[in-house]
C-alpha atoms as a PDB file:
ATOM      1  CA  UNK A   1      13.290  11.565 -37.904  1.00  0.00           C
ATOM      2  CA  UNK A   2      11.570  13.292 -34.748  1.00  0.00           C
ATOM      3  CA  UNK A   3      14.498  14.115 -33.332  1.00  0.00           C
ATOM      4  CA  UNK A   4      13.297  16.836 -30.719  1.00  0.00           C
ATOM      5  CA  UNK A   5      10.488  14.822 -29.972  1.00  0.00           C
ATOM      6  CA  UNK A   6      12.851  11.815 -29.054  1.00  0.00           C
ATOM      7  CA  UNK A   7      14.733  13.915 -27.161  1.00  0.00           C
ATOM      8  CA  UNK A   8      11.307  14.694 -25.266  1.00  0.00           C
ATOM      9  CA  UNK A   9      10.171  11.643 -24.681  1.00  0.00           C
ATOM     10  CA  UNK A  10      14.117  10.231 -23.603  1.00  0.00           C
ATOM     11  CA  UNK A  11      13.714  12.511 -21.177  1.00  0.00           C
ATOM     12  CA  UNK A  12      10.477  12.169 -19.727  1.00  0.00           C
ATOM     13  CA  UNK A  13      11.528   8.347 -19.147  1.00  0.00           C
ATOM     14  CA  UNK A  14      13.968   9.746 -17.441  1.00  0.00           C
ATOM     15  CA  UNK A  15      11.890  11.283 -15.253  1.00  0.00           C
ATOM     16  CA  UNK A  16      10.350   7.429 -14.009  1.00  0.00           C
ATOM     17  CA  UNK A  17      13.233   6.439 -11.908  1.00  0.00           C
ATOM     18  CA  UNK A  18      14.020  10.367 -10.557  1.00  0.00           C
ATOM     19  CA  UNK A  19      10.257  10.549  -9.359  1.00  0.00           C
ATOM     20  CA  UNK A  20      10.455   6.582  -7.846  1.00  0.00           C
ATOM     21  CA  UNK A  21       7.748   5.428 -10.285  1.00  0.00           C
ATOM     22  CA  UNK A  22       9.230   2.679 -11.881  1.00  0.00           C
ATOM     23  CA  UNK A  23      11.544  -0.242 -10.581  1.00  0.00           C
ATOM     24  CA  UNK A  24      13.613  -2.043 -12.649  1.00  0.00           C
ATOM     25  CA  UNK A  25      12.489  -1.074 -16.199  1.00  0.00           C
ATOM     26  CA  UNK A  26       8.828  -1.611 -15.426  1.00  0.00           C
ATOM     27  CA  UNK A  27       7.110   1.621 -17.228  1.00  0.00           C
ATOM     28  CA  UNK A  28       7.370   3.915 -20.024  1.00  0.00           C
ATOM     29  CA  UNK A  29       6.616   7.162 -22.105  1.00  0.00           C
ATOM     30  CA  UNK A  30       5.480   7.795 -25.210  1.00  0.00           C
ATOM     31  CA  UNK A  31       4.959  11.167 -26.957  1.00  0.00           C
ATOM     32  CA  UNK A  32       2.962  11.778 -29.990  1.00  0.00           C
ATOM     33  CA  UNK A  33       3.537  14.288 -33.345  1.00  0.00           C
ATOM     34  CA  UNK A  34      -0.220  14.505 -34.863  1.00  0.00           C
ATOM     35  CA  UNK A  35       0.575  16.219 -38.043  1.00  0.00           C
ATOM     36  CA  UNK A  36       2.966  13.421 -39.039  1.00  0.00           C
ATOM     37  CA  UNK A  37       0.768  11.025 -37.570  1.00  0.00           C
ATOM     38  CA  UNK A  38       4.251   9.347 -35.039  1.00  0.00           C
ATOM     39  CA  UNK A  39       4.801   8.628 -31.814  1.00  0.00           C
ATOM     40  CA  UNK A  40       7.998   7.726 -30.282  1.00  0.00           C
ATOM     41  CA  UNK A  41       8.370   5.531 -27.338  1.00  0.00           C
ATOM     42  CA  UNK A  42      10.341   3.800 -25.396  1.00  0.00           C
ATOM     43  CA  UNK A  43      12.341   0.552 -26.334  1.00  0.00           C
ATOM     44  CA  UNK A  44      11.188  -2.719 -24.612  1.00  0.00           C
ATOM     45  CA  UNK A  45      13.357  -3.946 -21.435  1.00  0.00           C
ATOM     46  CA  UNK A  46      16.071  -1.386 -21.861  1.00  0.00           C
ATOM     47  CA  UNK A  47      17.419  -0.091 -18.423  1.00  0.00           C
ATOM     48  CA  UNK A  48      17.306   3.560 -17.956  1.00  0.00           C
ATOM     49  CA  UNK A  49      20.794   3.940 -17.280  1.00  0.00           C
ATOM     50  CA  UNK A  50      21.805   2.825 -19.890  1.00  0.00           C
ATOM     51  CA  UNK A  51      19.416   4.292 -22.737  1.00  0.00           C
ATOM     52  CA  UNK A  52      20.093   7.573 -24.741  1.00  0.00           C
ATOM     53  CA  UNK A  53      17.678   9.865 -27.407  1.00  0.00           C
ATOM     54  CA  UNK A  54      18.347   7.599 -30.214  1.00  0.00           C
ATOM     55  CA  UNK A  55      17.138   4.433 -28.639  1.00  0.00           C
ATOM     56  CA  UNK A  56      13.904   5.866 -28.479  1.00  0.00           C
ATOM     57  CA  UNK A  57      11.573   3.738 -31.623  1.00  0.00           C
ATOM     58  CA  UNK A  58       9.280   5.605 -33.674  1.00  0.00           C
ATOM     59  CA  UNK A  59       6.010   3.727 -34.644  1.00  0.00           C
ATOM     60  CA  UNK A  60       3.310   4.971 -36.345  1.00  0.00           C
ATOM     61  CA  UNK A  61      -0.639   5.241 -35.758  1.00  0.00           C
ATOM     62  CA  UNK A  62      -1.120   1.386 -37.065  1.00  0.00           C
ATOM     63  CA  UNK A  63       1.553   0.306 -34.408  1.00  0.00           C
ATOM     64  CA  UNK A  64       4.001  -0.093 -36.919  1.00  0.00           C
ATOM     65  CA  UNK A  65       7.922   0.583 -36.034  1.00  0.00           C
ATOM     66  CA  UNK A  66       8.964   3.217 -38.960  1.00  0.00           C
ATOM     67  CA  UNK A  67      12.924   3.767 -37.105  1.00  0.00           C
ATOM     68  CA  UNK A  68      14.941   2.189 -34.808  1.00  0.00           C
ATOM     69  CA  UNK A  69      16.796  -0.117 -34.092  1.00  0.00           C
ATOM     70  CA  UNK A  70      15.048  -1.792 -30.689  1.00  0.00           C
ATOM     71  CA  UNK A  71      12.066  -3.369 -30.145  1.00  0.00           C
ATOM     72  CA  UNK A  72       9.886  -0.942 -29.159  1.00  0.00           C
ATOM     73  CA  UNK A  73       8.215  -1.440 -25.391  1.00  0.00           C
ATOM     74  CA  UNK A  74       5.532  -4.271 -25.546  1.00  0.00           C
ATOM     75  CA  UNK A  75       2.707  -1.962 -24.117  1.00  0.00           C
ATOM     76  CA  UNK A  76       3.040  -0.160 -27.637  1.00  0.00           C
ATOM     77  CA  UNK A  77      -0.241  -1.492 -29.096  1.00  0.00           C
ATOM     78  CA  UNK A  78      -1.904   0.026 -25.546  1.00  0.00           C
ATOM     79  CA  UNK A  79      -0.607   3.278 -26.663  1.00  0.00           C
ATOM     80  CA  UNK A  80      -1.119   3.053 -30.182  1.00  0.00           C
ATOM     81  CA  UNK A  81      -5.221   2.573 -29.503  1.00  0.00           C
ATOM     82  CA  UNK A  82      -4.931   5.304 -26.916  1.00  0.00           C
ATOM     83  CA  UNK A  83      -3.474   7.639 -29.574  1.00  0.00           C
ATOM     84  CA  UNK A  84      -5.624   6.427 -31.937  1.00  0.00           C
ATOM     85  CA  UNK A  85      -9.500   6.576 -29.695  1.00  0.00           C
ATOM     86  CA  UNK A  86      -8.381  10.037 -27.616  1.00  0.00           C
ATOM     87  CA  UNK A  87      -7.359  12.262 -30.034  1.00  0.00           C
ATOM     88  CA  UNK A  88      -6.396  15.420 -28.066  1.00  0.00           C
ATOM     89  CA  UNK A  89      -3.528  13.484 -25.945  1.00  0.00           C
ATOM     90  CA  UNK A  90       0.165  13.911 -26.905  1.00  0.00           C
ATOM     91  CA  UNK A  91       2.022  11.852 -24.425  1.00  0.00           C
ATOM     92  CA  UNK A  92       1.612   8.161 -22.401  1.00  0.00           C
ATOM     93  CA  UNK A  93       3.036   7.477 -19.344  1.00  0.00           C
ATOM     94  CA  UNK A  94       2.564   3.809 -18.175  1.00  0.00           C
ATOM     95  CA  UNK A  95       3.738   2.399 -14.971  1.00  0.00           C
ATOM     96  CA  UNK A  96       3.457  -0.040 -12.095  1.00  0.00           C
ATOM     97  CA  UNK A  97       3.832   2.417  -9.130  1.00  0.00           C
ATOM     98  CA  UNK A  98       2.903   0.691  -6.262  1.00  0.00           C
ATOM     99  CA  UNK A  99       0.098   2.516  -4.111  1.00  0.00           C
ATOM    100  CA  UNK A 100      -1.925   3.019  -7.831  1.00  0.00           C
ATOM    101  CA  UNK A 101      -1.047  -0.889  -8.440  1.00  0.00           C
ATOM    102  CA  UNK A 102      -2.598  -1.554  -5.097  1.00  0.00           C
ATOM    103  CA  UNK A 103      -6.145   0.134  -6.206  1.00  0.00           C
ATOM    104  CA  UNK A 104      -5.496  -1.812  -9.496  1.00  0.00           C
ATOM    105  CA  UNK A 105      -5.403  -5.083  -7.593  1.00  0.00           C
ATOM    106  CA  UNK A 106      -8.410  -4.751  -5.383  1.00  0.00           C
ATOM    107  CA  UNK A 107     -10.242  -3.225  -8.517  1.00  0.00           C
ATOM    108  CA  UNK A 108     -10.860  -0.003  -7.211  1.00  0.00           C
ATOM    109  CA  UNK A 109     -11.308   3.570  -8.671  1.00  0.00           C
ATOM    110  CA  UNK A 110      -9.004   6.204  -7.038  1.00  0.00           C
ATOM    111  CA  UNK A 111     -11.201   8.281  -5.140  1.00  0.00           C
ATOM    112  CA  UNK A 112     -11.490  11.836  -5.197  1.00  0.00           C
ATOM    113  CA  UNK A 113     -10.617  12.672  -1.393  1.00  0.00           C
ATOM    114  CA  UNK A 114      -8.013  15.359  -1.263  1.00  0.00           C
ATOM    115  CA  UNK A 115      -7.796  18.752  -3.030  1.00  0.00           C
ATOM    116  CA  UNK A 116      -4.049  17.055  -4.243  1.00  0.00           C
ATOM    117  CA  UNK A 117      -6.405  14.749  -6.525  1.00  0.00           C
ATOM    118  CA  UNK A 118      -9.170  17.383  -7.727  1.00  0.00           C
ATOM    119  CA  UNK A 119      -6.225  19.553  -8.511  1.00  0.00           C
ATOM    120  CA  UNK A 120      -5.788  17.166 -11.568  1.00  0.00           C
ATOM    121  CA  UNK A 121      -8.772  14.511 -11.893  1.00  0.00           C
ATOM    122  CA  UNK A 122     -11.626  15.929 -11.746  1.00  0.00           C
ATOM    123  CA  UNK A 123     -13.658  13.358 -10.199  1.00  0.00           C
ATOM    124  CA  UNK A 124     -12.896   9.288  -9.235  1.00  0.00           C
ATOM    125  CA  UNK A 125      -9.866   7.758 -11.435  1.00  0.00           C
ATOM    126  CA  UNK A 126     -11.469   4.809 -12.767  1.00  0.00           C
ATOM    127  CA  UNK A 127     -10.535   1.523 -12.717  1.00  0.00           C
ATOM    128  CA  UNK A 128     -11.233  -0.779 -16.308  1.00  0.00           C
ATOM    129  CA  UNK A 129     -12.056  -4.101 -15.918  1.00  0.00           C
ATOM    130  CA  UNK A 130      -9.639  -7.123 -15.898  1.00  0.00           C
ATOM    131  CA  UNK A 131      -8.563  -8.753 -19.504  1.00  0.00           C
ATOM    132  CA  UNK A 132     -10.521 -12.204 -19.862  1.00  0.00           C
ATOM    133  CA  UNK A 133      -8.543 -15.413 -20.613  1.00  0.00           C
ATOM    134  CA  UNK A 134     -10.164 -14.739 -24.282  1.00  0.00           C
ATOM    135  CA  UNK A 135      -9.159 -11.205 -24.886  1.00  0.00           C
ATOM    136  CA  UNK A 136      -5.577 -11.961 -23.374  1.00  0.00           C
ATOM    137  CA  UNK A 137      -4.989 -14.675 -25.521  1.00  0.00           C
ATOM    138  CA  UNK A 138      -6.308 -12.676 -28.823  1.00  0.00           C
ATOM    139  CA  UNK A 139      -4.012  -9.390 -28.281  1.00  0.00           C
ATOM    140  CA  UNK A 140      -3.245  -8.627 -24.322  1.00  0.00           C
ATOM    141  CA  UNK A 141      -2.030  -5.178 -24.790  1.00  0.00           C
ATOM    142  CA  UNK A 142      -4.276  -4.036 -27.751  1.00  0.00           C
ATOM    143  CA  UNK A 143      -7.175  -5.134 -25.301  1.00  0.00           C
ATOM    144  CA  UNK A 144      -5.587  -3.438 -22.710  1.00  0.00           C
ATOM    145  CA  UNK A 145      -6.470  -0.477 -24.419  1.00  0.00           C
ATOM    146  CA  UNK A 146      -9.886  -1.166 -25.580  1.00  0.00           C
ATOM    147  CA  UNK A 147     -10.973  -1.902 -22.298  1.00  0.00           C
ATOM    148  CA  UNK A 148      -9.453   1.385 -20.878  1.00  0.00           C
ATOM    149  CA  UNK A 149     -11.486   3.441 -24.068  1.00  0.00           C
ATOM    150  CA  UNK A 150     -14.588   1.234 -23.374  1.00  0.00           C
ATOM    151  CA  UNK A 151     -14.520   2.218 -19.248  1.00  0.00           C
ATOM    152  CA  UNK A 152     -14.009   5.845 -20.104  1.00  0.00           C
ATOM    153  CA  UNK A 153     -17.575   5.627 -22.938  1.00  0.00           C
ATOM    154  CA  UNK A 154     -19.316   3.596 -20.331  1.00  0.00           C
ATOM    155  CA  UNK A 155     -19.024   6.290 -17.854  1.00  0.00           C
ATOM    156  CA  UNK A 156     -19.176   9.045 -20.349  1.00  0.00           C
ATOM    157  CA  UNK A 157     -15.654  10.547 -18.875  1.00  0.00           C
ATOM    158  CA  UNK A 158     -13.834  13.508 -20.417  1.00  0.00           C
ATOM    159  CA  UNK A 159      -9.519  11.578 -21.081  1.00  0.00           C
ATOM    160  CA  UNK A 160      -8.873  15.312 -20.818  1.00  0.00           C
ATOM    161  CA  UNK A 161     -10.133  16.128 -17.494  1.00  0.00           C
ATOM    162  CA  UNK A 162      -9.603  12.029 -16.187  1.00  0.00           C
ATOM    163  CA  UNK A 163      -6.304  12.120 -17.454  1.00  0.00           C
ATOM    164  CA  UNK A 164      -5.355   8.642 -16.125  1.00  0.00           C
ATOM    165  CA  UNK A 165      -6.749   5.575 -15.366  1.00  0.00           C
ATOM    166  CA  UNK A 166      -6.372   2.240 -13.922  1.00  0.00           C
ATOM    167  CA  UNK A 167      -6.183  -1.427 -15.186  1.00  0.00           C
ATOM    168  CA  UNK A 168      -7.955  -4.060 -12.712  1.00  0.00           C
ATOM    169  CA  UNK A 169      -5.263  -5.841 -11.191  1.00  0.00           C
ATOM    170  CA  UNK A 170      -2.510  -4.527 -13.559  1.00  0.00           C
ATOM    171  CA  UNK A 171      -1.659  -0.529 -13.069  1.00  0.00           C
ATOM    172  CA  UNK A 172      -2.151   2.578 -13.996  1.00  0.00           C
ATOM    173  CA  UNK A 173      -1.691   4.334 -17.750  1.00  0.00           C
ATOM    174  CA  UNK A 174      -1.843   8.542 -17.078  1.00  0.00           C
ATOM    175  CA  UNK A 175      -1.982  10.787 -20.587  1.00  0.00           C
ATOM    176  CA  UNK A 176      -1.557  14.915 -21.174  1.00  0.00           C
ATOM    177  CA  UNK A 177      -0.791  17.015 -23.703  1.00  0.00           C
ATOM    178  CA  UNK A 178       2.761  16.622 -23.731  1.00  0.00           C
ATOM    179  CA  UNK A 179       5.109  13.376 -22.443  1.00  0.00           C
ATOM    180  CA  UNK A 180       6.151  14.840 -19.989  1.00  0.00           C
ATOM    181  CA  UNK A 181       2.905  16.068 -18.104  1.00  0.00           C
ATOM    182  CA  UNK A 182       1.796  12.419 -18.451  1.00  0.00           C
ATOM    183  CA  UNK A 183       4.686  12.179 -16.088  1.00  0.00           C
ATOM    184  CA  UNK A 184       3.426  14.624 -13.976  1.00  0.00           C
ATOM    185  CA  UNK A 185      -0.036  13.019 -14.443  1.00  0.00           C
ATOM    186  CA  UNK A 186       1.420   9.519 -12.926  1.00  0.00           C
ATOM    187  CA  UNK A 187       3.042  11.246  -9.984  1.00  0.00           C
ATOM    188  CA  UNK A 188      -0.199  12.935  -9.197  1.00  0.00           C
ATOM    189  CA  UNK A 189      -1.771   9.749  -9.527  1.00  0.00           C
ATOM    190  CA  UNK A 190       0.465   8.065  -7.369  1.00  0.00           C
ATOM    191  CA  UNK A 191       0.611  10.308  -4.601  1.00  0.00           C
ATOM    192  CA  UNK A 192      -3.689  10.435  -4.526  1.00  0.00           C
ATOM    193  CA  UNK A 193      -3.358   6.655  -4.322  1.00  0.00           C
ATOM    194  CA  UNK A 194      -0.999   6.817  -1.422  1.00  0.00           C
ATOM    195  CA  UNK A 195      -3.150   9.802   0.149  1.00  0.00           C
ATOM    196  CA  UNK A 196      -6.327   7.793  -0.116  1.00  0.00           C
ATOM    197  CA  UNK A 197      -5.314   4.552   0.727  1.00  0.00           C
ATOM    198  CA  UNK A 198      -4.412   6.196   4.199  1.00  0.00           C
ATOM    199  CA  UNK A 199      -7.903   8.049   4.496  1.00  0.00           C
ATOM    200  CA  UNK A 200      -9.912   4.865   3.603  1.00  0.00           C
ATOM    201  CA  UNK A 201      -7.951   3.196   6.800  1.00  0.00           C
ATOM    202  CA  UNK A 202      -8.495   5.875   9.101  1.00  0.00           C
ATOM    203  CA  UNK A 203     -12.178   5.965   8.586  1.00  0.00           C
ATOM    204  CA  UNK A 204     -15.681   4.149   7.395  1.00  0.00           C
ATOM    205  CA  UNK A 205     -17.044   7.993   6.718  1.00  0.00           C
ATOM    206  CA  UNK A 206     -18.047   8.678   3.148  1.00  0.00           C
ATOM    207  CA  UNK A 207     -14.927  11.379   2.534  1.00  0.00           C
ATOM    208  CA  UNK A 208     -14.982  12.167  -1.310  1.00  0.00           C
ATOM    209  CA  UNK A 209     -14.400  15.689  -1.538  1.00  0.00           C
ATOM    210  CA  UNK A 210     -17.543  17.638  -2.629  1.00  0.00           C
ATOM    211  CA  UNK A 211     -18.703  18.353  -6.047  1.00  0.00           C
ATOM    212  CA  UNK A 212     -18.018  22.365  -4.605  1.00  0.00           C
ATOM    213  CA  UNK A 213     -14.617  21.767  -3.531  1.00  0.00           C
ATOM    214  CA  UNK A 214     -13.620  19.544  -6.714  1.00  0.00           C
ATOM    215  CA  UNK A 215     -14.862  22.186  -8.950  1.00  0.00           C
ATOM    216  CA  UNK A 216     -13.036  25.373  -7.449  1.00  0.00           C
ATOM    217  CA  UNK A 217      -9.578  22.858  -6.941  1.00  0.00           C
ATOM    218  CA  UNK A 218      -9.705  21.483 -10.401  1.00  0.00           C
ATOM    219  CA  UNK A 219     -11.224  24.544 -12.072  1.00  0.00           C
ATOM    220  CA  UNK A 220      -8.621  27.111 -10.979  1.00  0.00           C
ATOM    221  CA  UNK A 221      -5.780  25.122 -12.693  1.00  0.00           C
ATOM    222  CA  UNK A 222      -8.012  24.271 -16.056  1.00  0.00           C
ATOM    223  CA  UNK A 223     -10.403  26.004 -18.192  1.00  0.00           C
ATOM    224  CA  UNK A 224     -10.674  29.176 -19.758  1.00  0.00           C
ATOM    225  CA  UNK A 225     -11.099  31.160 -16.064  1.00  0.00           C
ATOM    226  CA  UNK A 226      -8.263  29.540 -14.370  1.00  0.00           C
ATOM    227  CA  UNK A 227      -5.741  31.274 -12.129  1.00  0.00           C
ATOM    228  CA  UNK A 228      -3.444  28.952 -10.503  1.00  0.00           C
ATOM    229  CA  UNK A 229       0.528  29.662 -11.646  1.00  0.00           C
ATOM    230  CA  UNK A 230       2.664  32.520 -13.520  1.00  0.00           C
ATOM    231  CA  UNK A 231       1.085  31.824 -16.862  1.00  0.00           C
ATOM    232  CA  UNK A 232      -2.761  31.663 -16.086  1.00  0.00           C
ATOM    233  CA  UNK A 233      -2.283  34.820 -14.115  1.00  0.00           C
ATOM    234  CA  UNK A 234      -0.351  36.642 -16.820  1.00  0.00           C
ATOM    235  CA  UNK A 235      -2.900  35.517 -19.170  1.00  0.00           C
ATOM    236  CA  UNK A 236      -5.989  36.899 -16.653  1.00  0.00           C
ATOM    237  CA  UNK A 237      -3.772  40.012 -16.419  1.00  0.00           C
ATOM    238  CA  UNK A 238      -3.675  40.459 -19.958  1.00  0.00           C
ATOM    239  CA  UNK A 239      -7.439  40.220 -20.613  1.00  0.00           C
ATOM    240  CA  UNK A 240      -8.257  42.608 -18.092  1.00  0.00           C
ATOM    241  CA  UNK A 241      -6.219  45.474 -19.817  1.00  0.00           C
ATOM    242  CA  UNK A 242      -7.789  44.632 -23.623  1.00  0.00           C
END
């Protein structure tokens, strides 16, 4: 069952230790088929050397294991209310990288303060509360997604154009269409961490980019008028000769 898309999403975990997100087997991906209403996602302390394709555990939209033989990772319920509350995503990438983890701890949003972060979030990454004693005791990671859905309602944010967000003084969870540009997603993230952690020391100036500059960054790589890479151009290129 799913075989290409465990295949996929094998392979964006993969990706974790290549792109020094991850140490030890702290993270993982999960990718998504809507029509059959699966996701697949990585089993639950398995090191990445030593898992293949069919390790990977398909569960469906109840957070129910339909195949495999592992227990699946234990921040399945996280992505099962992800799946389940943003409908347009099609892969999770969760991990405890550290400069995101560091924003995480102090509670902070990610700010936007580089053209590397509007180029992908367009606007602050937030940062969702910490779990109560109450709401870790009664399901920690099914909370742990409710509280990421309720901080993204609160502050009316797009998941599509956030794609990624952080969990007060426990990490960062980044989405996308596919698993593996929730990779991608992460690495941005972590590198905009790392980029504004160093800008917030240099200075006490207010240096969010502005609203200008986030819109022209973010906008030429999304949206219907972007231009940014071989297959936005192609696609401009087209239009103009209809």
């Amino acid at each position: 069952m799913l075989e290409d898309l465990k295949q996929e999403v094998y392979e964006a975990n993969m990706q974790l230790p290549k792109l020094d997100l991850v140490t030890f087997t702290w993270g993982n991906v999960s990718g998504i088929d809507r029509e059959k209403g699966l996701f697949v996602i990585k089993p639950s302390g398995v090191a990445y050397e030593d898992m293949q394709p069919s390790d990977m555990v398909v569960v469906n939209l109840k957070g129910e294991v339909v195949e495999g033989d592992m227990n699946p990772s234990s921040d399945t319920p996280t992505h099962t209310y992800l799946y389940n509350h943003f409908k347009t995503i099609g892969g999770i990438t969760h991990t405890h990288s550290p400069w995101a983890v560091s924003f995480a701890a102090a509670k902070l949003d990610i700010p936007a303060v580089s053209t590397t972060h509007a180029d992908t979030f367009f606007g602050d990454v937030p940062c969702a509360p910490a779990l109560t004693d109450e709401q870790i005791k009664e399901g920690y990671e099914l909370n742990t997604g409710k509280v990421i859905v309720d901080e993204f309602d609160k502050r009316h944010l797009d998941p599509d154009a956030v794609p990624a967000v952080l969990v007060s003084q426990h990490g960062p969870f980044s989405w996308g269409p596919t698993p593996d540009k929730s990779v991608y997603n992460a690495k941005v993230l972590e590198v905009s961490a790392e980029i504004a952690y160093h800008g917030l020391q240099m200075t006490r100036d207010e240096i969010h980019v502005p609203q200008y500059l986030l819109d022209k960054h973010y906008y030429r790589k999304h949206g219907k008028n972007a231009y940014y890479g071989q297959d936005n151009a192609k696609s401009k290129d087209h239009a103009a000769h209809e």
